[in-house]
Protein backbone atom coordinates (compact mmCIF):
# COMPACT_ATOMS: atom_id res chain seq x y z
CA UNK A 1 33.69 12.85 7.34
CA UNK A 2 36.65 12.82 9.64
CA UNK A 3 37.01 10.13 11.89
CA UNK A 4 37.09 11.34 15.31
CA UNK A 5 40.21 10.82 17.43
CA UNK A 6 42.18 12.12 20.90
CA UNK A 7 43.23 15.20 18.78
CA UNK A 8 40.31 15.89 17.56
CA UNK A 9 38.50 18.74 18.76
CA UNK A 10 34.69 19.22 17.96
CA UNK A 11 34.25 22.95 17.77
CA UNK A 12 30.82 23.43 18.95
CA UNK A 13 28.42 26.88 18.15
CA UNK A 14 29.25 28.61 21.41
CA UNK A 15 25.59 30.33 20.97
CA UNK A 16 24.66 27.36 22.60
CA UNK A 17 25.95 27.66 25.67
CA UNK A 18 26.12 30.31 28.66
CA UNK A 19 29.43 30.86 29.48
CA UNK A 20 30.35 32.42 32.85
CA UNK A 21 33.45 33.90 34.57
CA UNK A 22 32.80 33.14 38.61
CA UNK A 23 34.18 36.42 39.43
CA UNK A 24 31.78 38.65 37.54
CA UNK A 25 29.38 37.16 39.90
CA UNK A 26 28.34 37.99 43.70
CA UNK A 27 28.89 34.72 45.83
CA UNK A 28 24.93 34.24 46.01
CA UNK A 29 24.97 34.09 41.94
CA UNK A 30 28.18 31.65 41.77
CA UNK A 31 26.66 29.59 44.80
CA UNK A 32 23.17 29.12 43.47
CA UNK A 33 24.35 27.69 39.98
CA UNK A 34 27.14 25.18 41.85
CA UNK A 35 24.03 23.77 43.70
CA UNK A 36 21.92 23.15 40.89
CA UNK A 37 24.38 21.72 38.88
CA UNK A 38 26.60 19.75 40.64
CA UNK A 39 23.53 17.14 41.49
CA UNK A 40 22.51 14.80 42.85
CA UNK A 41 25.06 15.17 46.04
CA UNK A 42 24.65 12.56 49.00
CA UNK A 43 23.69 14.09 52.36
CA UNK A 44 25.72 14.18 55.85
CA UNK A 45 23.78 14.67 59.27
CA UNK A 46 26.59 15.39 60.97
CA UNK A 47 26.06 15.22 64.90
CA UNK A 48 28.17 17.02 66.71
CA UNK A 49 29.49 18.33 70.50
CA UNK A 50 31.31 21.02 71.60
CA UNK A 51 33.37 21.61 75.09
CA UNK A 52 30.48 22.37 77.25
CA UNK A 53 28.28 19.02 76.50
CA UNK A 54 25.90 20.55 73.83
CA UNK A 55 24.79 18.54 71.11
CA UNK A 56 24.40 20.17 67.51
CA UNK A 57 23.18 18.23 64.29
CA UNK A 58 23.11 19.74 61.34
CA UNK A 59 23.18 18.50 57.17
CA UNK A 60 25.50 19.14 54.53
CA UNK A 61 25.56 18.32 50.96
CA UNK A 62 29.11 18.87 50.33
CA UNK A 63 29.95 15.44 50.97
CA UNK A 64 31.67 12.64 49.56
CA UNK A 65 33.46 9.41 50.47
CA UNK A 66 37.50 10.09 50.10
CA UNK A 67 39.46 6.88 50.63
CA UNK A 68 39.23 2.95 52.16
CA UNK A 69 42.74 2.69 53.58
CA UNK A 70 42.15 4.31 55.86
CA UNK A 71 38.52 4.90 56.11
CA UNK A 72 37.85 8.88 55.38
CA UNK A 73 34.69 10.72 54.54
CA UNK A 74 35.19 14.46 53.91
CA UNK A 75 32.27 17.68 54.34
CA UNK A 76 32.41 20.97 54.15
CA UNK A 77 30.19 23.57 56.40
CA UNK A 78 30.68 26.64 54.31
CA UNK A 79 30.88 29.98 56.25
CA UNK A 80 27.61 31.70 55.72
CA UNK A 81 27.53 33.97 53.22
CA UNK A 82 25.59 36.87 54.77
CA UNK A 83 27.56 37.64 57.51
CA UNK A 84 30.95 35.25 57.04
CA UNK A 85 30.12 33.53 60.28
CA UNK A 86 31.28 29.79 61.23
CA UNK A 87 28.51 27.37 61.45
CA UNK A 88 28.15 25.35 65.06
CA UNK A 89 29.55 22.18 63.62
CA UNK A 90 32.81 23.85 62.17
CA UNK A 91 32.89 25.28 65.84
CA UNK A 92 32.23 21.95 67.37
CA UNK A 93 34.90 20.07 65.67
CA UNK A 94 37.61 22.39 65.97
CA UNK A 95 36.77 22.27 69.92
CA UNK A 96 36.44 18.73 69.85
CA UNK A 97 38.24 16.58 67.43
CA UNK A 98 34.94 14.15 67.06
CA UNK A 99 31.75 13.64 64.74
CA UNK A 100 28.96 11.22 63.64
CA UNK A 101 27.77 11.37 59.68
CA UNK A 102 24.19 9.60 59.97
CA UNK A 103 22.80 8.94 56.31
CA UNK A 104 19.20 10.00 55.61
CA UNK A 105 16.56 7.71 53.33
CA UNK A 106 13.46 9.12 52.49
CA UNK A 107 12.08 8.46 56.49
CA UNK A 108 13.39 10.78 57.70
CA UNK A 109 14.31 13.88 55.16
CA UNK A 110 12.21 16.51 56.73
CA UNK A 111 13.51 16.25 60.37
CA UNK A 112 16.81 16.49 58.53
CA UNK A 113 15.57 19.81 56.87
CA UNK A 114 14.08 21.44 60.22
CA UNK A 115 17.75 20.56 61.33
CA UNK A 116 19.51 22.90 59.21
CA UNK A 117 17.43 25.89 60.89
CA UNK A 118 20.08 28.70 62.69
CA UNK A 119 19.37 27.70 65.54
CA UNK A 120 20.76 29.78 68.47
CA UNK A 121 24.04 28.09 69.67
CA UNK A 122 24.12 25.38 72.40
CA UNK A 123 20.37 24.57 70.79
CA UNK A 124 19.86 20.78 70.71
CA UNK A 125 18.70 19.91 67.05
CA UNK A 126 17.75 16.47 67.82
CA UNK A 127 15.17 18.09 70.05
CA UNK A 128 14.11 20.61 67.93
CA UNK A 129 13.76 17.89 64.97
CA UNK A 130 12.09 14.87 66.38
CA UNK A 131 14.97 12.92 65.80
CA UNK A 132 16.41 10.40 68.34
CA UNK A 133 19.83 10.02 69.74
CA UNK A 134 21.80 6.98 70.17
CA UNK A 135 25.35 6.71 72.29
CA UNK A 136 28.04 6.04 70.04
CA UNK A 137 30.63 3.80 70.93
CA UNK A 138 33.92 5.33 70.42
CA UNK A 139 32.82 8.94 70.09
CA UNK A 140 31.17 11.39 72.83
CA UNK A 141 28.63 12.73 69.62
CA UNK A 142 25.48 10.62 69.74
CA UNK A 143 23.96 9.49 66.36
CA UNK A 144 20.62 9.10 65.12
CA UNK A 145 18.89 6.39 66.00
CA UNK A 146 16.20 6.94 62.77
CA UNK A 147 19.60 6.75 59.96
CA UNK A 148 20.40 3.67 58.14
CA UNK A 149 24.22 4.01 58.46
CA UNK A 150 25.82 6.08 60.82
CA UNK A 151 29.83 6.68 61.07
CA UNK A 152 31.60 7.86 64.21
CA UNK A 153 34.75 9.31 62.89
CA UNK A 154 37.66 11.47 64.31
CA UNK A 155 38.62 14.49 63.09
CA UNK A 156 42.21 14.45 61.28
CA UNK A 157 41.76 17.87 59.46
CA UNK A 158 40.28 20.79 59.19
CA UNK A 159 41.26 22.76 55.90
CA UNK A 160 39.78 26.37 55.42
CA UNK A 161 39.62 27.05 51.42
CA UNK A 162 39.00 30.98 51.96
CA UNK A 163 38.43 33.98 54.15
CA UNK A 164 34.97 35.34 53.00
CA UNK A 165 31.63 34.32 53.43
CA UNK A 166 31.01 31.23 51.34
CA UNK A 167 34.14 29.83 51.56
CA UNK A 168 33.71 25.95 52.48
CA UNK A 169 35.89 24.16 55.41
CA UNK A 170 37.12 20.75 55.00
CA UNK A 171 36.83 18.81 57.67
CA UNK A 172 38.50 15.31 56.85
CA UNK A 173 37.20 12.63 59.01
CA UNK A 174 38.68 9.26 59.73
CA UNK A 175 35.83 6.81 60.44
CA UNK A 176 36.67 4.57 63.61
CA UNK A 177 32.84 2.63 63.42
CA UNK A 178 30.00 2.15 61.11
CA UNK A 179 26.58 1.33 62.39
CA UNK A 180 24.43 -0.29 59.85
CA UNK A 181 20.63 -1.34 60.04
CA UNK A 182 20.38 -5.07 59.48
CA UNK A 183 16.87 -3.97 57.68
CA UNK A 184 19.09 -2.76 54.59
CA UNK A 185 21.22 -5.96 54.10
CA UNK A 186 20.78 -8.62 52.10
CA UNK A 187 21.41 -12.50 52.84
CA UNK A 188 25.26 -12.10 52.56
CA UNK A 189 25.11 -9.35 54.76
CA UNK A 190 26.10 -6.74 52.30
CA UNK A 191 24.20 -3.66 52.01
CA UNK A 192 21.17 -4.11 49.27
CA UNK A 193 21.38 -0.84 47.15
CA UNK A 194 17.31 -1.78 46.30
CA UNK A 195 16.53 -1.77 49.86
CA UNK A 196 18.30 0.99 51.21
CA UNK A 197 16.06 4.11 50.18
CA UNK A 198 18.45 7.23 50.46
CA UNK A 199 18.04 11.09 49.44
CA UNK A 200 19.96 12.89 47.91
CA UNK A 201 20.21 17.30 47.44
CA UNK A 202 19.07 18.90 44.02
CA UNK A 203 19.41 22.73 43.58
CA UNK A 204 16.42 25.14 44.96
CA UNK A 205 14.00 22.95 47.61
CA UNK A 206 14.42 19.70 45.36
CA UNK A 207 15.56 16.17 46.48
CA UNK A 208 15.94 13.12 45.15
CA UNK A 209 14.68 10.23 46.10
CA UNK A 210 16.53 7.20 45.42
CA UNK A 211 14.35 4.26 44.12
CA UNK A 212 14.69 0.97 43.62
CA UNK A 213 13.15 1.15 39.99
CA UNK A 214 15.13 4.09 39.17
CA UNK A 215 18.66 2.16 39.57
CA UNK A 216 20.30 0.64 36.64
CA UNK A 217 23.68 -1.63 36.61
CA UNK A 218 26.37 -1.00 33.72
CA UNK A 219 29.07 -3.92 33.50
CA UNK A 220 32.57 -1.94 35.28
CA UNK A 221 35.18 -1.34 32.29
CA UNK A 222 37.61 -4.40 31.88
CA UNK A 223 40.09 -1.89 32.58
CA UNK A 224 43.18 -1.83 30.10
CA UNK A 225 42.53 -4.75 28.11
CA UNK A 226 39.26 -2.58 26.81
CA UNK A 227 39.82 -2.04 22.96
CA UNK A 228 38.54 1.45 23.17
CA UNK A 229 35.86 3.31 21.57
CA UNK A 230 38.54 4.48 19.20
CA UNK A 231 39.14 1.19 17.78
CA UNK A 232 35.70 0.31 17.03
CA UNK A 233 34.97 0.34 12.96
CA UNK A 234 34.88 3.83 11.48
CA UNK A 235 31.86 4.20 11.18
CA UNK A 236 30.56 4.23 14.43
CA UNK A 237 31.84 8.15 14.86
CA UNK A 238 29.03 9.16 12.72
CA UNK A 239 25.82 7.12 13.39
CA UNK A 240 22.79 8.83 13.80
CA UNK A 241 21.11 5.96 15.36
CA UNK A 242 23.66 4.66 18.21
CA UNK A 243 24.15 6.74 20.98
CA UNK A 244 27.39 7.97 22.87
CA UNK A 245 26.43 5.14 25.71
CA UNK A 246 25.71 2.42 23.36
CA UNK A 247 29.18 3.01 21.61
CA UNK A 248 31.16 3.12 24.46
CA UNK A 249 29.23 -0.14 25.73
CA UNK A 250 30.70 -1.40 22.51
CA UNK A 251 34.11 -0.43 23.23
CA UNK A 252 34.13 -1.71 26.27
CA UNK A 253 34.57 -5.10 25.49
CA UNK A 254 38.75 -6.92 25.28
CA UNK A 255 38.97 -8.15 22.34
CA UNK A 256 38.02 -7.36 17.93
CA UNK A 257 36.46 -10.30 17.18
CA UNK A 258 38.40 -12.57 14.29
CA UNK A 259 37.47 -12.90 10.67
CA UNK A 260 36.27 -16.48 10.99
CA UNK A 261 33.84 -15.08 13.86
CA UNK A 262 32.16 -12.78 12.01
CA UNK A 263 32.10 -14.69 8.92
CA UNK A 264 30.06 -17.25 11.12
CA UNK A 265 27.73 -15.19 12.83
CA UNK A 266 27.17 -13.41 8.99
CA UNK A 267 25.81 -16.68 7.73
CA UNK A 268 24.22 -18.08 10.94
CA UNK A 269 21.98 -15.16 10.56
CA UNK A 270 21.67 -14.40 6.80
CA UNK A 271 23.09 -11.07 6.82
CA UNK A 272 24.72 -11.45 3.06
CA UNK A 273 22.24 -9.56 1.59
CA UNK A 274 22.54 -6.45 3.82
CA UNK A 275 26.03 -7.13 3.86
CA UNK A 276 26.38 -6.87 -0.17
CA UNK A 277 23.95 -3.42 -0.84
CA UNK A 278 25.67 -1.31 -2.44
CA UNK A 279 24.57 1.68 -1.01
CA UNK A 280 27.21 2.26 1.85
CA UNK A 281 24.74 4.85 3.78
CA UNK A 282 21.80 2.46 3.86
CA UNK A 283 23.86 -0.64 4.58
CA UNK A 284 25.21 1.26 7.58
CA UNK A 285 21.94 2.57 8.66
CA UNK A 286 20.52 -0.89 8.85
CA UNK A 287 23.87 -2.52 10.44
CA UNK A 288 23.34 -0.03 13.36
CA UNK A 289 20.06 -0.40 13.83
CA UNK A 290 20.28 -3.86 14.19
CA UNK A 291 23.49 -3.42 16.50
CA UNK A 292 21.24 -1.73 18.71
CA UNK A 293 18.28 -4.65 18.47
CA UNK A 294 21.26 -6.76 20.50
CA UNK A 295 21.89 -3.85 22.68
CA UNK A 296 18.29 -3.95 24.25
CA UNK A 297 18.41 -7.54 24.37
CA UNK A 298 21.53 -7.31 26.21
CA UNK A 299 23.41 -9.35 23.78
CA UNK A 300 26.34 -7.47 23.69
CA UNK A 301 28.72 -10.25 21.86
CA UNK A 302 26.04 -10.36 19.00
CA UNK A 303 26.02 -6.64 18.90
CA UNK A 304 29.92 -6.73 18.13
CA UNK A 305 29.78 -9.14 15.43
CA UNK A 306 27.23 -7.40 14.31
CA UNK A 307 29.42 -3.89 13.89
CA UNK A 308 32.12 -5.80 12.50
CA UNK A 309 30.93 -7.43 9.82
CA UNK A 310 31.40 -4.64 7.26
């Protein structure tokens, strides 16, 4: 079999997939599949005021965290696609330069829905959801008292990405405070992923709710000292038994371990007689299942030693 490599292209049966040009498709069509694919996305309550005094708050899923230095979350209202008009937040900011991104946990995920109503504009949606405002401290936007983390940002940008009904608007926001409830830290004061029980938007009516037993840590990449999936023993492209995040757990490790190493671990464990079958297929078979014994047991180095010794 050939080993598998950066120029190597797997040609897969393309009966098995559905492949779609965008533009054959009306924006509802193109929108719909974007939402339920591009999941799970974290959700912005953005609160909001506009020249008069009126208070809008409103969430959007197209939202992500851009940069650190300096501090800038990015959303994007989207013009609505049935008539191409603005939402009241992409109103609001261009008015005034000025929002709060509240997070929502689990708490408080409803109000957040009955916010996203059309509301008439100049409608207060913290009155119409049961949420509570809070005075922010550099901003004239309130935020919501009921969020875990709040940001008050300024508004640095606001980049339209088309004409026509869909189309989203960028608004880049530069965040001047954050407001976070001591109830999610832990006892260095960080923020405690397992206590801090946020939702995040699926496609159709479905969230997701965040739990604590649904989280799972995976050790970051050593960076370039990582030897590489590719460099792992031949073998590994064509095991049945390991799968693609096993192998690249496997590769992510800085060093091939040295003759002498394995040799060790070979007799410390008396692998000479699966070492010495002759039957290449079974040998590997039983190599990588017991490679992936160590995996569960989270004993990565004897997981290594284990690959390597044929």
């Amino acid at each position: 079999m050939e080993k598998l490599n950066q120029n190597y292209y797997l040609q897969f049966d393309m009966k098995n997939f559905k492949t779609i040009d965008p533009h054959d498709l009306s924006t509802q069509q193109v929108h719909k599949i974007l939402l339920s694919s591009i999941t799970p996305r974290p959700i912005a309550l953005a609160s909001t005021i506009d020249s008069d005094g009126n208070v809008n708050l409103s969430p959007f899923s197209y939202f992500n965290v851009f940069s650190a230095a300096p501090p800038v979350l990015v959303f994007s209202p989207a013009n609505r696609v049935t008539n191409n008009s603005k939402k009241d937040t992409l109103a609001n900011v261009q008015e005034n330069k000025e929002v709060v991104i509240n997070l929502i946990d689990k708490n408080i995920v409803e109000p957040t829905s009955l916010s996203s109503v059309y509301f008439e504009r100049g409608v207060d949606e913290f009155i119409k959801s049961g949420l509570t405002k809070i005075s922010s401290t550099k901003v004239s936007p309130p935020r919501v008292s009921e969020s875990p983390i709040s940001f008050e940002c300024k508004v640095n940008d606001v980049i339209s990405l088309g004409p026509d009904g869909g189309a989203g608007n960028l608004i880049i926001c530069e965040i001047l405070m954050i407001h976070i409830n001591k109830e999610f830290l832990d006892s260095k004061g960080d923020i405690d992923p397992l206590k801090l029980n946020l939702v995040a938007r699926m496609g159709g009516n479905y969230y997701l709710d965040i739990k604590p037993e649904n989280l799972f840590e995976i050790k970051k990449p050593v960076g370039v000292n990582a030897i590489g999936v590719d460099n792992l023993p031949n073998h590994i492209n064509y095991s049945d038994i390991l799968s693609k995040n096993e192998i690249a757990r496997l590769g992510n490790i800085e060093m091939i371990p040295s003759a002498k190493e394995i040799h060790k671990f070979i007799e410390s464990n008396g692998l000479e007689k699966i070492i010495s079958l002759a039957d290449e297929k079974e040998k590997i078979i039983l190599i990588h299942k017991r490679v992936r014994e160590f995996l569960k047991k989270n004993d990565l180095q004897s997981a290594i030693l284990m690959l390597f010794s044929i």
